[in-house]
PDB file of N, CA and C in Angstrom:
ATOM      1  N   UNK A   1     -42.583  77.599  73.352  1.00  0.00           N
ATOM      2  CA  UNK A   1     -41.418  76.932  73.893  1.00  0.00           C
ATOM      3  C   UNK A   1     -40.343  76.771  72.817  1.00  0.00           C
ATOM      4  N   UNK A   2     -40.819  76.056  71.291  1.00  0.00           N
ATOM      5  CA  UNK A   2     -39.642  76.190  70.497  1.00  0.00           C
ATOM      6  C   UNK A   2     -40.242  77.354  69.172  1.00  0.00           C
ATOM      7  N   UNK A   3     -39.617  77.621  69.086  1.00  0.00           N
ATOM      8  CA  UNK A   3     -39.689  78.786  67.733  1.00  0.00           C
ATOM      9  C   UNK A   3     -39.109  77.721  66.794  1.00  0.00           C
ATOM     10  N   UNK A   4     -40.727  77.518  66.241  1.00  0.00           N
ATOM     11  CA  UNK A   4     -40.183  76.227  64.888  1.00  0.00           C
ATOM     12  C   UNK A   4     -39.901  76.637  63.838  1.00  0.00           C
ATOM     13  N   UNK A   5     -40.406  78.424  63.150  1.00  0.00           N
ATOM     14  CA  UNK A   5     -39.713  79.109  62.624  1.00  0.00           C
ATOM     15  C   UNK A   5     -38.033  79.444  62.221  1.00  0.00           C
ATOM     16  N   UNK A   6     -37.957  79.623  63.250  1.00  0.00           N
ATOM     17  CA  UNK A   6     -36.570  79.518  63.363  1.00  0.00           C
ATOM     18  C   UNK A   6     -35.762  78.308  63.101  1.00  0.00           C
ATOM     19  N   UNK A   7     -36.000  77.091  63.596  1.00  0.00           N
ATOM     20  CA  UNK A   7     -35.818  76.025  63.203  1.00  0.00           C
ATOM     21  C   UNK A   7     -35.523  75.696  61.836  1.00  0.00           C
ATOM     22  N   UNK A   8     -37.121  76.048  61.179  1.00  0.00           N
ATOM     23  CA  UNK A   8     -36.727  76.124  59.641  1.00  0.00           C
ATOM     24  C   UNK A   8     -36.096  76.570  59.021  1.00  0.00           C
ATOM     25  N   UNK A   9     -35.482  77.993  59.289  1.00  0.00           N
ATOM     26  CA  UNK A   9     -35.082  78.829  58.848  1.00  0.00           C
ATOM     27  C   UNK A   9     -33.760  78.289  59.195  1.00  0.00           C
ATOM     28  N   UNK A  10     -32.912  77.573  60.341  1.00  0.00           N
ATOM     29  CA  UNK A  10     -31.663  77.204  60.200  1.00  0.00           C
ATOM     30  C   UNK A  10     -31.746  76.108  59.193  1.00  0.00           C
ATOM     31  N   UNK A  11     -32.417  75.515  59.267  1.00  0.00           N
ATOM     32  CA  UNK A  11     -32.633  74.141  58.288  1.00  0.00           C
ATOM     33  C   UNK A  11     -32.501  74.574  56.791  1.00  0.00           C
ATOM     34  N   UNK A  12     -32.995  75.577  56.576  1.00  0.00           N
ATOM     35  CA  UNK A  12     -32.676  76.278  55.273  1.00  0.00           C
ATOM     36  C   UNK A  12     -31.196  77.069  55.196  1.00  0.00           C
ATOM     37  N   UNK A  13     -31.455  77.399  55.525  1.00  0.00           N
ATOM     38  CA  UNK A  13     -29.132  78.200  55.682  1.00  0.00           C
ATOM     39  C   UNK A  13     -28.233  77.221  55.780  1.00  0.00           C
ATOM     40  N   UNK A  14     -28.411  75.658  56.459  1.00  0.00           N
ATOM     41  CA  UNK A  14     -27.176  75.023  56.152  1.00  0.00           C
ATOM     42  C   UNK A  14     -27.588  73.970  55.247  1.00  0.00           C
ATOM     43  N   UNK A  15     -28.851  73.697  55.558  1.00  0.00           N
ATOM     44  CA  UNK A  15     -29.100  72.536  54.300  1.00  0.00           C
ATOM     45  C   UNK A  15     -29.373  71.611  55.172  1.00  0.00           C
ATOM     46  N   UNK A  16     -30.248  70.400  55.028  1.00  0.00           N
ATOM     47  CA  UNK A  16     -30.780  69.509  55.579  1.00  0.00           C
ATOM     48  C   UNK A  16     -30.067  68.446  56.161  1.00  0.00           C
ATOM     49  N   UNK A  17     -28.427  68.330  55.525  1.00  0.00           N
ATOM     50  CA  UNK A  17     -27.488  67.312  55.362  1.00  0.00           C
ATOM     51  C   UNK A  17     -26.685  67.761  56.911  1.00  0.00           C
ATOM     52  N   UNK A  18     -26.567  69.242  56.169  1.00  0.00           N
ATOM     53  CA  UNK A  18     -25.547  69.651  57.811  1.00  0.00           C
ATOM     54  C   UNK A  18     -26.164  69.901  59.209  1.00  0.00           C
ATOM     55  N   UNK A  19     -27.873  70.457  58.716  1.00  0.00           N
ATOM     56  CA  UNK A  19     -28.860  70.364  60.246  1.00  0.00           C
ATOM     57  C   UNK A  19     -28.801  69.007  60.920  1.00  0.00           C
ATOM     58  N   UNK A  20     -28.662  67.528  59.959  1.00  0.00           N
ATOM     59  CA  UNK A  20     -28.861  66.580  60.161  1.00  0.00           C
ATOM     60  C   UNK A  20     -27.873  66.516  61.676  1.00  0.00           C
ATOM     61  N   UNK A  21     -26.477  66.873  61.456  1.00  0.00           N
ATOM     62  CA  UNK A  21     -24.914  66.869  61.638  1.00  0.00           C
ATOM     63  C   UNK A  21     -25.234  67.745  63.357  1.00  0.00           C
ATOM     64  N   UNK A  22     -25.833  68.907  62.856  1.00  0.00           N
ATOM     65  CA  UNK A  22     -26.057  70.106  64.035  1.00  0.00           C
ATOM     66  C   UNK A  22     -26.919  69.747  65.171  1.00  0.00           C
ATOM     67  N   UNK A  23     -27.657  69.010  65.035  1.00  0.00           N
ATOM     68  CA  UNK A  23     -28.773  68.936  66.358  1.00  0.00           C
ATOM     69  C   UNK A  23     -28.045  68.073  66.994  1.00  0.00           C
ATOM     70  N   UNK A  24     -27.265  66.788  66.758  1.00  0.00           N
ATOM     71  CA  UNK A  24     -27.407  66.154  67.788  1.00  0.00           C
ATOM     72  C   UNK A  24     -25.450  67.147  68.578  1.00  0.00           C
ATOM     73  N   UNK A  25     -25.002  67.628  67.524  1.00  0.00           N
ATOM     74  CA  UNK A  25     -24.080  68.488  68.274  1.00  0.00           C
ATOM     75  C   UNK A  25     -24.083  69.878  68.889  1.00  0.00           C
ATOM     76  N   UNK A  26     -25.535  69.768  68.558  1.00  0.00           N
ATOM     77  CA  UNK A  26     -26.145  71.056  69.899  1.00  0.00           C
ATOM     78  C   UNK A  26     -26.280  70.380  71.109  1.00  0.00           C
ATOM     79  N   UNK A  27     -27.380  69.260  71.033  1.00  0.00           N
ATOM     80  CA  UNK A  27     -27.388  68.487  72.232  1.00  0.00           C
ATOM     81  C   UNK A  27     -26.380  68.129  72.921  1.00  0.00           C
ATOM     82  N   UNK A  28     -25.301  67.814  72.674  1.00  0.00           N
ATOM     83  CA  UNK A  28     -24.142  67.364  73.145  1.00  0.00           C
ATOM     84  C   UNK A  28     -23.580  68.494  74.019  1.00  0.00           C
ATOM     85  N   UNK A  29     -23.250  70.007  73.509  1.00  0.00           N
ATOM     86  CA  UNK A  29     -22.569  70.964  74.237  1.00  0.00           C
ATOM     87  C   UNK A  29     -23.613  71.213  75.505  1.00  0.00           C
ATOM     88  N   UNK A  30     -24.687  71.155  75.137  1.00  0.00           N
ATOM     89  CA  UNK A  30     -25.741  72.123  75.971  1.00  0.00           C
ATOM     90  C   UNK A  30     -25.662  70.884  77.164  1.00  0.00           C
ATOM     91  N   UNK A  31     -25.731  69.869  76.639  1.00  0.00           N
ATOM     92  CA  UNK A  31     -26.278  68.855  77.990  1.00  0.00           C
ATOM     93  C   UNK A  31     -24.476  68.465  78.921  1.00  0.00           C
ATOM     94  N   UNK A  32     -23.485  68.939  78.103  1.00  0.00           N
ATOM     95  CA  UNK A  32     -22.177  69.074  78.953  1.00  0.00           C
ATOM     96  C   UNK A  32     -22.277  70.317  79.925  1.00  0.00           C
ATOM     97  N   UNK A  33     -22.906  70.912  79.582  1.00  0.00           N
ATOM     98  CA  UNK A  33     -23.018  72.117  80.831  1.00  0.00           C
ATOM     99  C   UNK A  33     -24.500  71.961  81.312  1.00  0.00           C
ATOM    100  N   UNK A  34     -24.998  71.702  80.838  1.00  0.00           N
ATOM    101  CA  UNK A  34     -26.241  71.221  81.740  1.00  0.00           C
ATOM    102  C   UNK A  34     -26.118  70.143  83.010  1.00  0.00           C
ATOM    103  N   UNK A  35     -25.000  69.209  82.526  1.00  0.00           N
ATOM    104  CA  UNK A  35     -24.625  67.708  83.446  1.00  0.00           C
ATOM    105  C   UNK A  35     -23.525  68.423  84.747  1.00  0.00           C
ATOM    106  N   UNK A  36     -23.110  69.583  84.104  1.00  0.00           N
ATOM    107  CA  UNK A  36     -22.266  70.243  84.993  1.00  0.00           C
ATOM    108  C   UNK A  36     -23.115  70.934  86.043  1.00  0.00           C
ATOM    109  N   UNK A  37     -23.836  71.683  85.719  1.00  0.00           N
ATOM    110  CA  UNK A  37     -24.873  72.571  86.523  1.00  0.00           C
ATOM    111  C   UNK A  37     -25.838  71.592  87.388  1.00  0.00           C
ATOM    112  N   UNK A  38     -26.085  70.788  87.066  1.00  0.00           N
ATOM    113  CA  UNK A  38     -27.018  69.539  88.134  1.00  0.00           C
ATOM    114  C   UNK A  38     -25.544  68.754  88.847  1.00  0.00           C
ATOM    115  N   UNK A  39     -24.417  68.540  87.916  1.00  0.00           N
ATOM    116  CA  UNK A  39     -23.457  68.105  89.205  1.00  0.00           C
ATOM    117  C   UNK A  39     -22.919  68.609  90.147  1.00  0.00           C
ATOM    118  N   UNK A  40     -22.816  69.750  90.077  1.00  0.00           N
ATOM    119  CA  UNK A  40     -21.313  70.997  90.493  1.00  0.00           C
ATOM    120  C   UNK A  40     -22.105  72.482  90.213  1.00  0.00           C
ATOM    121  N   UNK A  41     -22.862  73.212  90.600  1.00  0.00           N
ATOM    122  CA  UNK A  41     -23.382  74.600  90.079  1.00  0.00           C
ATOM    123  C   UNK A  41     -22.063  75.124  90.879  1.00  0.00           C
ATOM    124  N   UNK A  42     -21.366  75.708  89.643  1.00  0.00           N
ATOM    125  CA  UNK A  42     -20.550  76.363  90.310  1.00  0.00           C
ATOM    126  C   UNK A  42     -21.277  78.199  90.579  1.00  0.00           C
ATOM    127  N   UNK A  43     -21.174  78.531  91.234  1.00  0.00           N
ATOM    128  CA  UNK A  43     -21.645  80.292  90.727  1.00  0.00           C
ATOM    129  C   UNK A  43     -21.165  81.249  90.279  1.00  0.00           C
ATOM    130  N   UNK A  44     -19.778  80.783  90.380  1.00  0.00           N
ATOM    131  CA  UNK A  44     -18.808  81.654  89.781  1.00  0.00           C
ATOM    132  C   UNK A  44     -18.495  81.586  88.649  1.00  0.00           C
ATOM    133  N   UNK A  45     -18.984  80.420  87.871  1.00  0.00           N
ATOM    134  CA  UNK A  45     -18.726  80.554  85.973  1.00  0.00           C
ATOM    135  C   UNK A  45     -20.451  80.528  85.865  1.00  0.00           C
ATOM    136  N   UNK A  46     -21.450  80.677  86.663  1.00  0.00           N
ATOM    137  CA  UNK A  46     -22.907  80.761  86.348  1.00  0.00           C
ATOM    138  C   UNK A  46     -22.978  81.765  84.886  1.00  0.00           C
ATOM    139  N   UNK A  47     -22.843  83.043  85.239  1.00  0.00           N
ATOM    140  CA  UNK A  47     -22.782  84.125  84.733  1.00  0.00           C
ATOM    141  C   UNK A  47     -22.626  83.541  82.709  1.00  0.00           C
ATOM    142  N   UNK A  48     -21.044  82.821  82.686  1.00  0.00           N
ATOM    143  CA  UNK A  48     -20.480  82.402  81.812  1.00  0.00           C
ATOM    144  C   UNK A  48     -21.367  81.600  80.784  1.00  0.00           C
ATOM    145  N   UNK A  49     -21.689  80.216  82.250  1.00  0.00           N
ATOM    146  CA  UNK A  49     -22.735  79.090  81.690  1.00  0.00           C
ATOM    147  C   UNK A  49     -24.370  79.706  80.961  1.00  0.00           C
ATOM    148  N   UNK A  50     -24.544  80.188  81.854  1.00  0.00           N
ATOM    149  CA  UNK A  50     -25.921  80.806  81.362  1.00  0.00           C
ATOM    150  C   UNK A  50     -25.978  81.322  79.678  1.00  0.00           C
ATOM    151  N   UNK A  51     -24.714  82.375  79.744  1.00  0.00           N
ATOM    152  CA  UNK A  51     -24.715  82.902  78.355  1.00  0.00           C
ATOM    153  C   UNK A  51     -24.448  82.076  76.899  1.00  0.00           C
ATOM    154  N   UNK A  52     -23.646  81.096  77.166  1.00  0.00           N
ATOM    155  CA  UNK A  52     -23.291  80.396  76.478  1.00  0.00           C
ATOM    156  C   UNK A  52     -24.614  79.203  76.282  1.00  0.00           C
ATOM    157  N   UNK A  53     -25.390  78.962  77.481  1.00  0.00           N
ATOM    158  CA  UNK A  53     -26.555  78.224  76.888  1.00  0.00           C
ATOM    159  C   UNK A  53     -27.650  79.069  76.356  1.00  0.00           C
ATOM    160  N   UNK A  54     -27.887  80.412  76.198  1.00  0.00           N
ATOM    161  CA  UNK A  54     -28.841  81.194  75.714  1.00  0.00           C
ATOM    162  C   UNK A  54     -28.519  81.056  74.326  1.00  0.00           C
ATOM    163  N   UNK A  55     -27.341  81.567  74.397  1.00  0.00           N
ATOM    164  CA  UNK A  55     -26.916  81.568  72.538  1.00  0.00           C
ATOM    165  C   UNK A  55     -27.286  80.089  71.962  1.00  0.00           C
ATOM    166  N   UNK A  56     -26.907  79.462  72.479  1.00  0.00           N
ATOM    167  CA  UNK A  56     -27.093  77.881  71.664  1.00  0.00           C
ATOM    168  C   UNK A  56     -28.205  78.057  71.970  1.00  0.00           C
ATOM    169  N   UNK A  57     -29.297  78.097  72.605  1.00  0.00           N
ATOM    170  CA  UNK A  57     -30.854  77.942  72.595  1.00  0.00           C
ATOM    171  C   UNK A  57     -31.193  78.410  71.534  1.00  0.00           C
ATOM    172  N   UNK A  58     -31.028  80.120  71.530  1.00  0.00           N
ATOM    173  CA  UNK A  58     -32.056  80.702  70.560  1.00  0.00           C
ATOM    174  C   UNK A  58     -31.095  80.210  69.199  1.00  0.00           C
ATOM    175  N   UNK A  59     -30.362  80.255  69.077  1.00  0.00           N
ATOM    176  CA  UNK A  59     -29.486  79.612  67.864  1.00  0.00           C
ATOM    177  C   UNK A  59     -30.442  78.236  66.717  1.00  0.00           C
ATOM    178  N   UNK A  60     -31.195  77.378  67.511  1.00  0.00           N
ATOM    179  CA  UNK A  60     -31.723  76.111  67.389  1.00  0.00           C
ATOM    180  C   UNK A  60     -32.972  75.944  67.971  1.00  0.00           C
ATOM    181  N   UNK A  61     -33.847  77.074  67.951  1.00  0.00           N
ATOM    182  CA  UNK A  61     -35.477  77.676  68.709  1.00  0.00           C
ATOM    183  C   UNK A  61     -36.014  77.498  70.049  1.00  0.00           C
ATOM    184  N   UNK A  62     -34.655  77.414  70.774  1.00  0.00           N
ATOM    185  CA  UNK A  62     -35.273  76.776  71.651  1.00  0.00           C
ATOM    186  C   UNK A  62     -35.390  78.140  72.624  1.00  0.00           C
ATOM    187  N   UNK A  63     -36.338  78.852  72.336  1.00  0.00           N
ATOM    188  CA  UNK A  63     -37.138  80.180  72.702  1.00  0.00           C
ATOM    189  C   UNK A  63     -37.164  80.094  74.441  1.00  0.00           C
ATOM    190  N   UNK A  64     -38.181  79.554  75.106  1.00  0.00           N
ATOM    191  CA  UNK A  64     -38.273  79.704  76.247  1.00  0.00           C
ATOM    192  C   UNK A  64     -36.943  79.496  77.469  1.00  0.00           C
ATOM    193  N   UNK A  65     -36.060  78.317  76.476  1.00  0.00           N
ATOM    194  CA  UNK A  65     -35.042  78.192  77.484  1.00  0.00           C
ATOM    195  C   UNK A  65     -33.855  79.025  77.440  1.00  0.00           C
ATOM    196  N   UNK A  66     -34.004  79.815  76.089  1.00  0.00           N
ATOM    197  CA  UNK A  66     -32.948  80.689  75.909  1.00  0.00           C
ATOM    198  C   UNK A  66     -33.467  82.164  76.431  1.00  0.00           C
ATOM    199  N   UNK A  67     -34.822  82.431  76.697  1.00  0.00           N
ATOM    200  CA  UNK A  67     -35.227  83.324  77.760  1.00  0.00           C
ATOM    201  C   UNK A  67     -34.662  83.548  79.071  1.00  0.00           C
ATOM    202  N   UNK A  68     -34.944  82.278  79.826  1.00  0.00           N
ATOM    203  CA  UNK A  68     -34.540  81.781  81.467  1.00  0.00           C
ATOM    204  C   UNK A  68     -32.991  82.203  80.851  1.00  0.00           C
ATOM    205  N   UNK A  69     -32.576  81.558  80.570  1.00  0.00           N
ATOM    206  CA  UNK A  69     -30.419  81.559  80.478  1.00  0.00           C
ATOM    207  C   UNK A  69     -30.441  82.549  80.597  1.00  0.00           C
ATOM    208  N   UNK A  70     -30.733  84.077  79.653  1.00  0.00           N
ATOM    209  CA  UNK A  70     -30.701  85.146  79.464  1.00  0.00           C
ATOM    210  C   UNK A  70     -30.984  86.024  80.982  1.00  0.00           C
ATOM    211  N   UNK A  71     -32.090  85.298  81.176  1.00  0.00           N
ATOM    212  CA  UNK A  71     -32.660  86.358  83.104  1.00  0.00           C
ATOM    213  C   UNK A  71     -31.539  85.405  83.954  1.00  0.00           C
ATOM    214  N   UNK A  72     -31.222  84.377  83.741  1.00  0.00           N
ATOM    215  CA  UNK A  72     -29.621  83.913  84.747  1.00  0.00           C
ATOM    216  C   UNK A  72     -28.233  84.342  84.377  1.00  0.00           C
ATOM    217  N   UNK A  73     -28.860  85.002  83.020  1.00  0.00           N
ATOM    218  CA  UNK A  73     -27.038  85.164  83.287  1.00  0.00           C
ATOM    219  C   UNK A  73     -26.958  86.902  83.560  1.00  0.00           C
ATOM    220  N   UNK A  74     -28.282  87.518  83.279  1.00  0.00           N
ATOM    221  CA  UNK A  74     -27.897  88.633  83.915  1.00  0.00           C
ATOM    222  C   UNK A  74     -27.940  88.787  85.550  1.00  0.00           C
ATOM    223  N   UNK A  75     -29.003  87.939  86.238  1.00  0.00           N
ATOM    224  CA  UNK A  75     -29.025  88.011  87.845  1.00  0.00           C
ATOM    225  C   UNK A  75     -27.981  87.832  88.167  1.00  0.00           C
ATOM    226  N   UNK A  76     -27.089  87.019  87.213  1.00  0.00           N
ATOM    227  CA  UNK A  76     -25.676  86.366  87.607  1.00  0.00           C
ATOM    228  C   UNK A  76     -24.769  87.161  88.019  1.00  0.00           C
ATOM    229  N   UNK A  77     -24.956  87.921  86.457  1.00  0.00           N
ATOM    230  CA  UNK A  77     -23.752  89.476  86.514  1.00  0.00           C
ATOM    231  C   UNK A  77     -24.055  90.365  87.255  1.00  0.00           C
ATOM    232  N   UNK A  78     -25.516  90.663  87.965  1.00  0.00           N
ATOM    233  CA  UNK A  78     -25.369  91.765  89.187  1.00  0.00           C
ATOM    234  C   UNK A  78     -25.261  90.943  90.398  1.00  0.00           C
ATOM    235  N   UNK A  79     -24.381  90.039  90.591  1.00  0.00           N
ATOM    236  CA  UNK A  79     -24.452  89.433  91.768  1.00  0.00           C
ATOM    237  C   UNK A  79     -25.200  88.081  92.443  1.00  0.00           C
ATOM    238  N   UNK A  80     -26.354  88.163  91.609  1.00  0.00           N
ATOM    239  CA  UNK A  80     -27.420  87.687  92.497  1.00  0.00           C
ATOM    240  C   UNK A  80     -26.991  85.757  91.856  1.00  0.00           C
ATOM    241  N   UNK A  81     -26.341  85.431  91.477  1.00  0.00           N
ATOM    242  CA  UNK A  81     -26.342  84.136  90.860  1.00  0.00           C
ATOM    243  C   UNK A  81     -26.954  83.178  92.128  1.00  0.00           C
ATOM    244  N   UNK A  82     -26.777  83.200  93.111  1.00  0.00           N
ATOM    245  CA  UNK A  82     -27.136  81.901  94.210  1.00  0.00           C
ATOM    246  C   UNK A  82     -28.526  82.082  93.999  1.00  0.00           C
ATOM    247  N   UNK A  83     -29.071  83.197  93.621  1.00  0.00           N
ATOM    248  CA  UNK A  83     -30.969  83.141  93.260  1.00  0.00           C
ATOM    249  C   UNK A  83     -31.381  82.589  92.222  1.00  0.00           C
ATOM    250  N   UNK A  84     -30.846  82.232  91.334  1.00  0.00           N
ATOM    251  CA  UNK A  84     -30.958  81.586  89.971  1.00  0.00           C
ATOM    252  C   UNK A  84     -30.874  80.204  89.955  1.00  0.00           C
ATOM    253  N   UNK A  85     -32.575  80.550  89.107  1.00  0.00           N
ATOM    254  CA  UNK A  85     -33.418  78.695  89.860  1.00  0.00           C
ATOM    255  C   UNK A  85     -32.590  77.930  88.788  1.00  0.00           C
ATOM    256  N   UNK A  86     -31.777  77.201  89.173  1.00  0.00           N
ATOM    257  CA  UNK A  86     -30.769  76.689  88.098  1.00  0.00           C
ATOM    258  C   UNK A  86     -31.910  75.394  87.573  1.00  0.00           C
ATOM    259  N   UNK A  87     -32.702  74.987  89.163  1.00  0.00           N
ATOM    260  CA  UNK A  87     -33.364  73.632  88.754  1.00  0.00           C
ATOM    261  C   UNK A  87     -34.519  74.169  87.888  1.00  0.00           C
ATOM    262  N   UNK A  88     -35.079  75.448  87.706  1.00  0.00           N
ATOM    263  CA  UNK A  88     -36.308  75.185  86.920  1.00  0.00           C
ATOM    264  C   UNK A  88     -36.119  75.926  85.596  1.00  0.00           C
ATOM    265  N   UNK A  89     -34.563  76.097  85.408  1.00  0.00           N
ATOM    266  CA  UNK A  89     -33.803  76.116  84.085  1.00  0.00           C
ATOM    267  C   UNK A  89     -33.686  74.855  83.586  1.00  0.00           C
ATOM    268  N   UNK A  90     -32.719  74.247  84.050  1.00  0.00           N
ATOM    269  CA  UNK A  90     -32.686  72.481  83.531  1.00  0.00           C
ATOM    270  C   UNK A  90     -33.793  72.050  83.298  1.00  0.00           C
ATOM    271  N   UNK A  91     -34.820  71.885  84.097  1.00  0.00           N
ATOM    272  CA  UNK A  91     -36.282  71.467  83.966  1.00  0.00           C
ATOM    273  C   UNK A  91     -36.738  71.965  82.414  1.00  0.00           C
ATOM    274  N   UNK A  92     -36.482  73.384  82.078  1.00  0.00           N
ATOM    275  CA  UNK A  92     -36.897  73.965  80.625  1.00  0.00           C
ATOM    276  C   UNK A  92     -36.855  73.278  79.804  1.00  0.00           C
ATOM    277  N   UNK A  93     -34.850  72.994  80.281  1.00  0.00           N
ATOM    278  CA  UNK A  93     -34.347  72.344  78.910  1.00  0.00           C
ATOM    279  C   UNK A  93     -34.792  71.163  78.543  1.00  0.00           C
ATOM    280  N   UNK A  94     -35.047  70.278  79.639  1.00  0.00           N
ATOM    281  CA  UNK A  94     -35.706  69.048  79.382  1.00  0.00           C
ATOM    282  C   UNK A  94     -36.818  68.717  78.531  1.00  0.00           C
ATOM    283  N   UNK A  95     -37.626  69.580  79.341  1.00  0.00           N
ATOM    284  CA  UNK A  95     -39.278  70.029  78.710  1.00  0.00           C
ATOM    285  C   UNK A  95     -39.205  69.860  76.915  1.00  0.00           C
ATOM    286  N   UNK A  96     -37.979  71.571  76.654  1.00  0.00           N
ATOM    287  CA  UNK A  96     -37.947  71.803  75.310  1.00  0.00           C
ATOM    288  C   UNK A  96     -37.608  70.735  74.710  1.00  0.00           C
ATOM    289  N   UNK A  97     -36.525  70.148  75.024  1.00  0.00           N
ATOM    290  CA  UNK A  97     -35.846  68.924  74.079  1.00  0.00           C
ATOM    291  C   UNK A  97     -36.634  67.894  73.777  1.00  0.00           C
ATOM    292  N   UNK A  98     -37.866  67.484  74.881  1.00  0.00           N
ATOM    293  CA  UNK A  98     -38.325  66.777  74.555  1.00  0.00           C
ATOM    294  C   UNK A  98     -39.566  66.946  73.304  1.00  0.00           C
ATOM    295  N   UNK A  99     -39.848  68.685  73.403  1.00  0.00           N
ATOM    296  CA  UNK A  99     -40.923  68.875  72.626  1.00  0.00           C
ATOM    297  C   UNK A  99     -40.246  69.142  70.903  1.00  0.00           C
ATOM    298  N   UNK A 100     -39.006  69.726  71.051  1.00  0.00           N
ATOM    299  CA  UNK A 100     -38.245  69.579  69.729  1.00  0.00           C
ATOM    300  C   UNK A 100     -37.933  68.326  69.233  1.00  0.00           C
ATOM    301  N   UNK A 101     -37.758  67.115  70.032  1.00  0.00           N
ATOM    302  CA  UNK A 101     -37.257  65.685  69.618  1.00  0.00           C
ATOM    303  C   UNK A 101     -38.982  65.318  69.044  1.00  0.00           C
ATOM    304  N   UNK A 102     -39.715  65.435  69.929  1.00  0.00           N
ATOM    305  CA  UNK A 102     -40.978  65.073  69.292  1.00  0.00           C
ATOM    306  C   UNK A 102     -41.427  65.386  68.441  1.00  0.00           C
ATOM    307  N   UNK A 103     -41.388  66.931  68.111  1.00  0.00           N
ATOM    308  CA  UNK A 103     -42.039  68.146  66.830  1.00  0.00           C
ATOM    309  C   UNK A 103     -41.615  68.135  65.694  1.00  0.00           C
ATOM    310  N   UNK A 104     -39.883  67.511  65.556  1.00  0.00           N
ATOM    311  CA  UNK A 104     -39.099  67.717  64.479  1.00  0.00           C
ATOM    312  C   UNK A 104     -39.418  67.438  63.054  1.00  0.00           C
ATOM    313  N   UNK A 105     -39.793  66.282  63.203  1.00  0.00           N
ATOM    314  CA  UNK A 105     -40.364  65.806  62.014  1.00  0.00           C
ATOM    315  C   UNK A 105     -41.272  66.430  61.299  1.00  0.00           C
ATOM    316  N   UNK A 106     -42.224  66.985  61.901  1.00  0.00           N
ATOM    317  CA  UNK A 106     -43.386  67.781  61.223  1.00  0.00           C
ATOM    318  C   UNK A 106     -43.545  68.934  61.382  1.00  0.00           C
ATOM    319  N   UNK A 107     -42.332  69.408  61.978  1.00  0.00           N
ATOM    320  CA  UNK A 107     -42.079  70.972  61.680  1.00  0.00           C
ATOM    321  C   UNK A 107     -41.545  71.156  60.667  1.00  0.00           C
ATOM    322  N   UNK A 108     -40.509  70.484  60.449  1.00  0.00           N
ATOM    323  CA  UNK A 108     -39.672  70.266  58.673  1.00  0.00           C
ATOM    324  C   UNK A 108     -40.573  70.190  57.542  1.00  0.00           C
ATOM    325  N   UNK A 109     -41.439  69.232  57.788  1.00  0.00           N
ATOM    326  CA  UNK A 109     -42.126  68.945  56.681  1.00  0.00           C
ATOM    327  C   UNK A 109     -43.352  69.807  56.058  1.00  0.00           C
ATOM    328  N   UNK A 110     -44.088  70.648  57.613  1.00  0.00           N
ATOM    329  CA  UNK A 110     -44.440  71.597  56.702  1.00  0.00           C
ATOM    330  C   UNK A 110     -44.324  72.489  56.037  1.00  0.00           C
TER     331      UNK A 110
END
């Protein structure tokens, strides 16, 4: 679900001070279009939304949910967006965040 690898590995490229700075302003973008997609799914910026939450996923390990974004935002672009389980995307993100808010600490540290 999270690629804690990766994690580390951003944690190492900006430094511990600016990761500090980055997570909770990942959380912030992702859950503005996340709050959008449970308020308003529009389908016509789906395509858009999707891509833009894949990148920030895998950006910050969050592996499985930046999978799903990736298979929604292409169903999106051939059309098919009204098939795209938007709810058991959000559901991911939830899942992940909660397992990255929990893991953090002792993924760093080892």
């Amino acid at each position: 679900m999270i690629d804690w690898q990766r994690v580390t590995t951003l944690r190492d490229e900006i430094g511990a001070e600016d990761f500090e700075e980055v997570v909770p302003l990942f959380l912030e973008e992702v859950e503005a279009v996340t709050d959008e997609l449970r308020a308003n799914p529009d389908i016509s910026r789906l395509e858009d939304h999707m891509h833009f939450l894949k990148g920030s996923a895998i950006s910050l390990g969050f592996a499985t949910f930046s999978a799903m974004c990736g298979d929604g935002e292409i169903q999106a672009a051939a059309g098919g967006g009204v098939q795209v389980d938007i709810a058991a995307i959000l559901k991911c993100y939830e899942q992940s965040k909660q397992v990255f808010l929990t893991g953090l600490s002792d993924a760093l540290t080892t």
